[in-house]
N, C-alpha and C. Protein backbone atom coordinates (compact mmCIF):
# COMPACT_ATOMS: atom_id res chain seq x y z
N UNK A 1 108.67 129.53 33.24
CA UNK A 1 109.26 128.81 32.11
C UNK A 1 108.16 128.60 31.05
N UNK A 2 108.80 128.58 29.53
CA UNK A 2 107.26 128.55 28.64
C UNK A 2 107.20 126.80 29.10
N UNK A 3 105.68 126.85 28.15
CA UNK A 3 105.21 125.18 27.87
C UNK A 3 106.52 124.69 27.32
N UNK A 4 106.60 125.11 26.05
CA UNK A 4 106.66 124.09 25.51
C UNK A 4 108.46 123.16 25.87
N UNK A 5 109.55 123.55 26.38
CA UNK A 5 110.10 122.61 26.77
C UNK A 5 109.60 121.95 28.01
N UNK A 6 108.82 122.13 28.66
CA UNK A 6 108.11 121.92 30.35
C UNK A 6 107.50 120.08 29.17
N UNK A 7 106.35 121.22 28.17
CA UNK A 7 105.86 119.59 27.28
C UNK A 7 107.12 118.51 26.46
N UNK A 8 107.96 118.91 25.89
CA UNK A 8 109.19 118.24 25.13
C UNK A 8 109.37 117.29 26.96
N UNK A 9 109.62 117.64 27.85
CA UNK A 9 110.15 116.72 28.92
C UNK A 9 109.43 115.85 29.37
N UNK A 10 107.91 116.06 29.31
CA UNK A 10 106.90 115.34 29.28
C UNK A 10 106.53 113.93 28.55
N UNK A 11 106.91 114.42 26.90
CA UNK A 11 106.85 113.23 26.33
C UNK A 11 108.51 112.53 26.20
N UNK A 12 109.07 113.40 26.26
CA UNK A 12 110.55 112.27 26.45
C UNK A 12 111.11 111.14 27.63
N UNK A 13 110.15 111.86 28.74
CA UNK A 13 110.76 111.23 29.96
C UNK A 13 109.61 110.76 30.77
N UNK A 14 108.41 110.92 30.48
CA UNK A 14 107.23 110.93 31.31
C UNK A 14 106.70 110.06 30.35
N UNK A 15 105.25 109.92 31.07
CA UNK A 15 103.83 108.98 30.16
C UNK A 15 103.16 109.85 29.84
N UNK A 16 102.92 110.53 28.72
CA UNK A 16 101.62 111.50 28.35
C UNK A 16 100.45 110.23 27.39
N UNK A 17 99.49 110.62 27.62
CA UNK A 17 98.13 110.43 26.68
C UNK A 17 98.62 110.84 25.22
N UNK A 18 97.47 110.58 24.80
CA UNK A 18 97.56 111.29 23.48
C UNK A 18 96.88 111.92 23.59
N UNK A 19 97.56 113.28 22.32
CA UNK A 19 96.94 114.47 22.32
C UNK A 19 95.38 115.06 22.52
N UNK A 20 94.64 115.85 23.07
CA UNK A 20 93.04 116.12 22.88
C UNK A 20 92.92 116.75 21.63
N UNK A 21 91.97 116.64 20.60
CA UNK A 21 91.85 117.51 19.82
C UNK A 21 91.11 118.86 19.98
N UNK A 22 91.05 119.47 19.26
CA UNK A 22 90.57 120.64 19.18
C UNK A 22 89.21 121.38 19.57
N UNK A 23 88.16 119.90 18.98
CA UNK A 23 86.53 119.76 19.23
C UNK A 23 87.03 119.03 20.86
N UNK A 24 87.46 118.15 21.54
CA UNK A 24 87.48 117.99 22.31
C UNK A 24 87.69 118.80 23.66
N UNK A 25 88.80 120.29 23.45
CA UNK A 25 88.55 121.40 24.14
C UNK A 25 87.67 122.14 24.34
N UNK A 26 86.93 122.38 23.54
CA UNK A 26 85.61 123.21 23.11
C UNK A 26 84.35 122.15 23.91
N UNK A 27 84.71 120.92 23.52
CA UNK A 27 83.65 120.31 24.33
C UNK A 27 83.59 120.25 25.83
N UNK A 28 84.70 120.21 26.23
CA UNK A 28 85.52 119.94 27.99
C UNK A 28 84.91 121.47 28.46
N UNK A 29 85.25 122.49 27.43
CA UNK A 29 84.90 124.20 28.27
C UNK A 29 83.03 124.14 28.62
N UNK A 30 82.61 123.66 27.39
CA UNK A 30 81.58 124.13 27.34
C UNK A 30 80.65 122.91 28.22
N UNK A 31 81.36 122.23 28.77
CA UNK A 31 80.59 120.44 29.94
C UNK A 31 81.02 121.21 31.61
N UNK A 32 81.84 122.03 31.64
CA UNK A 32 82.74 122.61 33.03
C UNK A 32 82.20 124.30 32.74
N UNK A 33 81.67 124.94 32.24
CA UNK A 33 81.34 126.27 32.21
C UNK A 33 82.18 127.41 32.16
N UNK A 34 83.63 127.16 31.51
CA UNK A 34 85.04 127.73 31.62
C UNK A 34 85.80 127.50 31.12
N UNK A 35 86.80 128.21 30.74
CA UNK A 35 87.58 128.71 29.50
C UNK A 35 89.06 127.93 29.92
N UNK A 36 89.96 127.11 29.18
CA UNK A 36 91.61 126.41 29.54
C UNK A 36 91.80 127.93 29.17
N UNK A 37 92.91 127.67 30.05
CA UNK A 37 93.79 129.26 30.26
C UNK A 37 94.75 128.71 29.38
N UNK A 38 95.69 129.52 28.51
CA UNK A 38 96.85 129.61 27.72
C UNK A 38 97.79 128.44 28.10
N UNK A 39 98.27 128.18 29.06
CA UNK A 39 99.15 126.77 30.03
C UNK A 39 98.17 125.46 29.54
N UNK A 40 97.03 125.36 30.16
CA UNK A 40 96.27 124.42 30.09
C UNK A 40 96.17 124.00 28.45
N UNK A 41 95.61 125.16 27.80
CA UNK A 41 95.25 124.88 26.39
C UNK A 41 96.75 123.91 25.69
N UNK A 42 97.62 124.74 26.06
CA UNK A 42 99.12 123.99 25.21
C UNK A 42 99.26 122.54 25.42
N UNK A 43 99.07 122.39 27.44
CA UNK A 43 99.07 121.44 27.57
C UNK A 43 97.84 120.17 27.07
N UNK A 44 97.19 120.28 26.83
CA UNK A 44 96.05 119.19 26.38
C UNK A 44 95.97 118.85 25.28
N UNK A 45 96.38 120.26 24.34
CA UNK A 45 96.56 119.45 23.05
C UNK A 45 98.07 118.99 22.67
N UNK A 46 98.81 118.83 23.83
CA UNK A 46 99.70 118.28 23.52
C UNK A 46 99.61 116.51 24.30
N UNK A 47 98.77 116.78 25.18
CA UNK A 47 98.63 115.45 25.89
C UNK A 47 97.27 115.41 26.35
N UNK A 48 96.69 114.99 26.64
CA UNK A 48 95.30 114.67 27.22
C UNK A 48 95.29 113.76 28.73
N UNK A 49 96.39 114.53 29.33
CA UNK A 49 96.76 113.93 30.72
C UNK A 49 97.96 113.35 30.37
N UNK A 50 98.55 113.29 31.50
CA UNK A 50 99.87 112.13 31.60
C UNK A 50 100.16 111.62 33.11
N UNK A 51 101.02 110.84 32.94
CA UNK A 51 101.57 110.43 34.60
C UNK A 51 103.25 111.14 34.83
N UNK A 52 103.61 111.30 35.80
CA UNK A 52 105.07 111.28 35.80
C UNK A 52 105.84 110.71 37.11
N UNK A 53 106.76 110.58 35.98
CA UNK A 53 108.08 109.80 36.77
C UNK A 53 107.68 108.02 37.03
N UNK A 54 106.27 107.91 36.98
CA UNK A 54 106.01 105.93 36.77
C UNK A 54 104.96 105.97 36.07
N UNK A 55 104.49 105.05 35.39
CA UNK A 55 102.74 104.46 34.54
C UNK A 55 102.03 104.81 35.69
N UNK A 56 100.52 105.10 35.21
CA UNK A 56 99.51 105.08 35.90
C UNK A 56 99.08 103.95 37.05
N UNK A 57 99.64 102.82 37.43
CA UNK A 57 99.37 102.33 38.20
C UNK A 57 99.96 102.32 39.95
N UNK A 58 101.16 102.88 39.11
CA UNK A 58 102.47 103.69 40.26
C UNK A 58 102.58 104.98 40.30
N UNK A 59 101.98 106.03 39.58
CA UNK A 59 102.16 106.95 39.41
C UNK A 59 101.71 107.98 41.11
N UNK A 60 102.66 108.82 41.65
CA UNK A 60 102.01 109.89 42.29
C UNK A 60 101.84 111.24 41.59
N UNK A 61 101.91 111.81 40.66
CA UNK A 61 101.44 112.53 39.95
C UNK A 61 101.12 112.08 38.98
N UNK A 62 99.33 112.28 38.69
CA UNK A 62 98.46 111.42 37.70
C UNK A 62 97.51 113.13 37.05
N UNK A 63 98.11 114.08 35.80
CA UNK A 63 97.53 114.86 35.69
C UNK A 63 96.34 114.30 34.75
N UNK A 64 95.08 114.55 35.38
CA UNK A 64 93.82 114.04 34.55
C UNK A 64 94.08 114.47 33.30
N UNK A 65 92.84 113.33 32.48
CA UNK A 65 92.80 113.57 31.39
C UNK A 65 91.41 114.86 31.22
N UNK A 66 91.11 115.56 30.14
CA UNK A 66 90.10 116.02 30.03
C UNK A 66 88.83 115.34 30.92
N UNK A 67 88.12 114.07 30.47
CA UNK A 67 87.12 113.59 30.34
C UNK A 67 87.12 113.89 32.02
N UNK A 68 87.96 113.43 33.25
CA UNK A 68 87.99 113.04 34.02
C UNK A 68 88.29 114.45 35.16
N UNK A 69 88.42 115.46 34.48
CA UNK A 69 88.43 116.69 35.66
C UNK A 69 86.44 116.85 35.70
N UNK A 70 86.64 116.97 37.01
CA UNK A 70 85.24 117.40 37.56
C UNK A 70 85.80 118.54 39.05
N UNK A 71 84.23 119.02 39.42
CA UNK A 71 84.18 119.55 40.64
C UNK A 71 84.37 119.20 41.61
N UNK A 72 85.67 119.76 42.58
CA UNK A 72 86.46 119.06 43.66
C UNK A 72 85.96 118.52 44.79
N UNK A 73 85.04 119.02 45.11
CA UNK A 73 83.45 118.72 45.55
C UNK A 73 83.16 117.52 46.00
N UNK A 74 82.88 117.31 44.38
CA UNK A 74 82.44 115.79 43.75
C UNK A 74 83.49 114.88 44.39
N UNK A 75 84.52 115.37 43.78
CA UNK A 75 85.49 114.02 43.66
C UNK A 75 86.19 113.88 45.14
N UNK A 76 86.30 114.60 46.00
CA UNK A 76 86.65 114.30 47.15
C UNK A 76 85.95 114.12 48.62
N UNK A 77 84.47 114.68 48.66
CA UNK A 77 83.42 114.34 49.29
C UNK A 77 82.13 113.83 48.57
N UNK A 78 82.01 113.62 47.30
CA UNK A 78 80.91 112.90 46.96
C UNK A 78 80.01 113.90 46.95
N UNK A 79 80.03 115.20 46.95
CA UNK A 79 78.83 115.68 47.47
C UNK A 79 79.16 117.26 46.30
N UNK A 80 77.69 117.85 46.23
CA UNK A 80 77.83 118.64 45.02
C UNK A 80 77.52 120.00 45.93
N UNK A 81 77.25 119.78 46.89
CA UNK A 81 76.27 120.68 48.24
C UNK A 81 77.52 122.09 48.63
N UNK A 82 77.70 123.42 48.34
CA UNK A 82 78.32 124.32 48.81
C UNK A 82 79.29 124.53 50.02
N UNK A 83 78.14 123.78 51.07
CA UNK A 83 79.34 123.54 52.25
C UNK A 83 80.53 122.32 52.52
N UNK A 84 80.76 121.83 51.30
CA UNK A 84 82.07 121.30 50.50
C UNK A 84 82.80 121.56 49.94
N UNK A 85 82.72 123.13 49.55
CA UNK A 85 83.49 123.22 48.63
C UNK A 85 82.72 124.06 47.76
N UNK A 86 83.74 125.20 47.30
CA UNK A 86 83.13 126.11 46.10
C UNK A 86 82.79 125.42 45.15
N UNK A 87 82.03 125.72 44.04
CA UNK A 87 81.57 125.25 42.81
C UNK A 87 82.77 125.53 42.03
N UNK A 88 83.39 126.61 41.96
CA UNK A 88 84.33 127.20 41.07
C UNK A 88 85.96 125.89 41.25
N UNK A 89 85.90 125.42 42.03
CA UNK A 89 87.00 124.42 42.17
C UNK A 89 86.98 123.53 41.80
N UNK A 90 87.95 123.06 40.66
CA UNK A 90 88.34 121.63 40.06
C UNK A 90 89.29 121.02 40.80
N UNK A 91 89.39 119.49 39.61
CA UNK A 91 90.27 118.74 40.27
C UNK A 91 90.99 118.79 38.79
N UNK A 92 92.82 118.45 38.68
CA UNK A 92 93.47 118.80 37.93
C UNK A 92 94.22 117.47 38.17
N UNK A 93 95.05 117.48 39.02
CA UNK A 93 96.60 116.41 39.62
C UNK A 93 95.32 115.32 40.31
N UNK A 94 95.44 114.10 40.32
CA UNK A 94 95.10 113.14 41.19
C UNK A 94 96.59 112.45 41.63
N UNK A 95 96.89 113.33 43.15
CA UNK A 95 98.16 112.89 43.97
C UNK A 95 97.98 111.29 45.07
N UNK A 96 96.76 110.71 44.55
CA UNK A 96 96.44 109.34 45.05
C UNK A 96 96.47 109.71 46.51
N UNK A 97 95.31 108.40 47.00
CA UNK A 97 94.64 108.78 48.06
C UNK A 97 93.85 109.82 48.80
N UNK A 98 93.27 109.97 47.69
CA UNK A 98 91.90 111.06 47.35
C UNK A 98 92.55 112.31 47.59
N UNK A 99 93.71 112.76 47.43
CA UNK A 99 94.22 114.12 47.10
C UNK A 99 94.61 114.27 46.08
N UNK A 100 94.48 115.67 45.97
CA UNK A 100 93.76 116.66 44.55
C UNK A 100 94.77 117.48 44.06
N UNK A 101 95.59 117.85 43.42
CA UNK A 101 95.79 119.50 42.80
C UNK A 101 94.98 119.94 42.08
N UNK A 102 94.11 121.17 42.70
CA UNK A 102 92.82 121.73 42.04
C UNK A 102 93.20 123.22 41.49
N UNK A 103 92.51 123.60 40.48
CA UNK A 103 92.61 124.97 40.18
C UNK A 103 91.26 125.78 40.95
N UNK A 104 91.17 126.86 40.59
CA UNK A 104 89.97 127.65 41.17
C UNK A 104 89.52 128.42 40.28
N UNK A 105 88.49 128.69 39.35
CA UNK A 105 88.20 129.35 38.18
C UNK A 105 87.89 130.31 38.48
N UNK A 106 87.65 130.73 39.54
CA UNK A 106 87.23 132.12 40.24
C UNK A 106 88.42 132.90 40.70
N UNK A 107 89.15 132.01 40.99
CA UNK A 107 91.07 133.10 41.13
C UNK A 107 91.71 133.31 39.87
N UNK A 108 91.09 133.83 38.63
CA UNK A 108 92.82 133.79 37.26
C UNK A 108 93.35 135.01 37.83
N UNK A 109 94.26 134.66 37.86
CA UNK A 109 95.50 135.80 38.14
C UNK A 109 96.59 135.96 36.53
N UNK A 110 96.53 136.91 36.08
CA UNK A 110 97.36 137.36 34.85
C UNK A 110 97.02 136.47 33.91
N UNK A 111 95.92 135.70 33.47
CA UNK A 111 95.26 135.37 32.62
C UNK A 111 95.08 133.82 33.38
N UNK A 112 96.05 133.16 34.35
CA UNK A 112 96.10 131.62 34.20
C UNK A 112 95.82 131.69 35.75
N UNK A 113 95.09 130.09 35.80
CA UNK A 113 94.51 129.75 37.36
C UNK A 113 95.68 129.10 37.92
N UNK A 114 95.59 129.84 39.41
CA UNK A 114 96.23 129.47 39.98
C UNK A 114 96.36 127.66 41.03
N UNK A 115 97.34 127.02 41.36
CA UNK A 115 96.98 125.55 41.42
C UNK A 115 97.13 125.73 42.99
N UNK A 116 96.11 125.07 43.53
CA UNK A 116 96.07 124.38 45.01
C UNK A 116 96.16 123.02 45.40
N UNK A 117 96.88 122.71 46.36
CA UNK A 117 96.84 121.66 47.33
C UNK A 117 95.38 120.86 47.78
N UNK A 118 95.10 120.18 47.75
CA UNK A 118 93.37 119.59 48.27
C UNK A 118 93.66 118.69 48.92
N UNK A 119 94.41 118.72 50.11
CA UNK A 119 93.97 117.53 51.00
C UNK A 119 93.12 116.80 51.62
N UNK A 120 92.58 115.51 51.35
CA UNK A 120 91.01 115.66 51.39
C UNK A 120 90.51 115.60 52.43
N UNK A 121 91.54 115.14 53.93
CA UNK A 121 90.86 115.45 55.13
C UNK A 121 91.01 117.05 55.43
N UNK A 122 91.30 117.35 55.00
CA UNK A 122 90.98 119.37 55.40
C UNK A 122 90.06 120.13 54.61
N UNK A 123 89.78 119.46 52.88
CA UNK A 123 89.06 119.77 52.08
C UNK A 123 87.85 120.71 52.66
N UNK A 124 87.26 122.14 52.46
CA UNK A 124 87.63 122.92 51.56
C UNK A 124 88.78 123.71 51.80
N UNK A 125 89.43 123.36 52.94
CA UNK A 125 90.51 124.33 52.89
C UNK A 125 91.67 124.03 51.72
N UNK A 126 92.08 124.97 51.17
CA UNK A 126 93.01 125.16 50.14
C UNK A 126 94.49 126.04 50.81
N UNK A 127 95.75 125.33 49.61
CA UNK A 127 96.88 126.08 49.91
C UNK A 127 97.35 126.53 48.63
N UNK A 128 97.60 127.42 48.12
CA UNK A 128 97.95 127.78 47.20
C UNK A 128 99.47 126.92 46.83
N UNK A 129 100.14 126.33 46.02
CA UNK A 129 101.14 126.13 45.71
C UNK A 129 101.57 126.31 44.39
N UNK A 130 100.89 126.83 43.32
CA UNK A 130 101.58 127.68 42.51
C UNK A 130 101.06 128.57 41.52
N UNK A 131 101.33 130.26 41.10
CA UNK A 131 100.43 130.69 40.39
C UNK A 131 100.04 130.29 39.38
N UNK A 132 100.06 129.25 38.32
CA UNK A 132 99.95 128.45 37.24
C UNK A 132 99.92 127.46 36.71
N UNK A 133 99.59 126.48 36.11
CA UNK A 133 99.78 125.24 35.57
C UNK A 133 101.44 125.14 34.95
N UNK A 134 101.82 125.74 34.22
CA UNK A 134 103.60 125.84 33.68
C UNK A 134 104.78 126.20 34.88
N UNK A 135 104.11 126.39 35.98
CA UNK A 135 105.31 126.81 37.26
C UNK A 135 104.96 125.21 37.81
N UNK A 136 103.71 125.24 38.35
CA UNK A 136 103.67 123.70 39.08
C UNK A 136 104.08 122.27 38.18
N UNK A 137 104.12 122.19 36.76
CA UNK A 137 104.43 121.39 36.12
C UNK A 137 106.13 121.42 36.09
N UNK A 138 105.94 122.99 35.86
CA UNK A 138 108.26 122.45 36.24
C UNK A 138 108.34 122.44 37.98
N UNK A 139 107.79 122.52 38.43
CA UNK A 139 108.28 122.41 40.20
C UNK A 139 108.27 120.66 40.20
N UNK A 140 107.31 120.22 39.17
CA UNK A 140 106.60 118.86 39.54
C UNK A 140 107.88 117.78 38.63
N UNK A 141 108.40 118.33 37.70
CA UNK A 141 109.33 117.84 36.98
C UNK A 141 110.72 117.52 37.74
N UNK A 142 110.73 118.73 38.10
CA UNK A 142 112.17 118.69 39.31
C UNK A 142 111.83 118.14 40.61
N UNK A 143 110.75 117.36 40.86
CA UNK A 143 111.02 117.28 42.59
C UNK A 143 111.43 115.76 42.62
N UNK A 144 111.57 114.87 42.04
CA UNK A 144 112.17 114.01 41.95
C UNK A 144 110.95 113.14 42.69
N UNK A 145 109.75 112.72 42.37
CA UNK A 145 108.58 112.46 42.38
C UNK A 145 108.37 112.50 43.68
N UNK A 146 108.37 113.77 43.97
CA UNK A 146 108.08 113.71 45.36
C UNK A 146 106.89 115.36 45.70
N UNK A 147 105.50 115.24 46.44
CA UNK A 147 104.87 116.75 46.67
C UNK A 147 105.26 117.69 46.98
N UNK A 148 106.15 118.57 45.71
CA UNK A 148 107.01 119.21 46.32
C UNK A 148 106.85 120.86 47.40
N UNK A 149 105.87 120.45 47.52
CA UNK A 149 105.20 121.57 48.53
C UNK A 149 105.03 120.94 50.15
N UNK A 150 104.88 119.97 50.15
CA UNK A 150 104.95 119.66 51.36
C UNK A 150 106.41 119.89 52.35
N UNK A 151 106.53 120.24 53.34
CA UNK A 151 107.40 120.66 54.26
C UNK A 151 108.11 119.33 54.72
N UNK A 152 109.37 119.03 54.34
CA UNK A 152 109.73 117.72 54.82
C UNK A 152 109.82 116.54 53.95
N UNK A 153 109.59 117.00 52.53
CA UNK A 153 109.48 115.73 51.47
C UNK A 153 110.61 115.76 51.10
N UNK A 154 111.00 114.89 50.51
CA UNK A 154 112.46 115.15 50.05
C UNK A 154 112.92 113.74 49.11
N UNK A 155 113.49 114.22 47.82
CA UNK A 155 113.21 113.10 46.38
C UNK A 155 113.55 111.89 47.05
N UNK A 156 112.84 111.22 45.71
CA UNK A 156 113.10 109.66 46.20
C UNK A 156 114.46 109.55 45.48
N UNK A 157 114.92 108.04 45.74
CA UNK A 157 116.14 107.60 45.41
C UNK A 157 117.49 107.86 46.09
């Protein structure tokens, strides 16, 4: 599906940030050593993170803002050390309780990174759950705030 109705549902029905600007992308690539893929780029300057389906204090999907993606590494063992975790792996989704949806800058597939699962007691193991940021954002729209990759979840309400 393109961005941009995936973004129109975002700000109508969701919590987005406000937009990143322009110098602010350029600054985020060049602090992380890597390029927003086409998905990413639309999305940030249209929002600079958002929550969905509740505010950030309830939220289970909390997509970072710029400032706040780092190396998955970091953010889920504290540790910057290889046998944690590739270097090439971010953190993207904060799914609360130190799990991650991470990309991998070392997998683009057809121009855009593909998104993984980071559970942080299995961390570095990865599951792929979707080839893109614009597939996992509409999977994430429709699951009725629920991980919709997990086996057995099933919407709230």
């Amino acid at each position: 599906m393109p961005m941009d109705p995936l973004l129109a549902e975002v700000s109508r029905l969701h919590f987005p940030n406000a937009p990143a600007t322009p110098a602010q992308l350029v600054a985020f690539e060049v602090r992380v050593g890597w390029l927003l893929d086409e998905d990413l780029r639309a999305f940030y300057l249209h929002c600079d993170g958002c929550t969905l389906f509740a505010p950030r204090a309830d939220a289970l999907y909390r997509v970072l803002p710029l400032a706040e993606i780092r190396r998955a590494r970091l953010a889920i063992r504290a540790s910057d050390e290889d046998r944690d975790g590739a270097p090439s792996v971010f953190t993207l989704v904060d799914m609360q309780d130190s799990d991650y949806v991470v990309l991998d800058t070392a997998q683009r597939e057809a121009g855009r990174y593909p998104l993984f699962d980071a559970f942080h007691e299995t961390f570095p193991e990865l599951e792929c759950i979707a080839p893109s940021f614009a597939e996992f954002l509409e999977k994430a729209l429709r699951s009725g705030n629920r991980a919709y990759w997990l086996s057995g979840s099933t919407p709230e309400g």
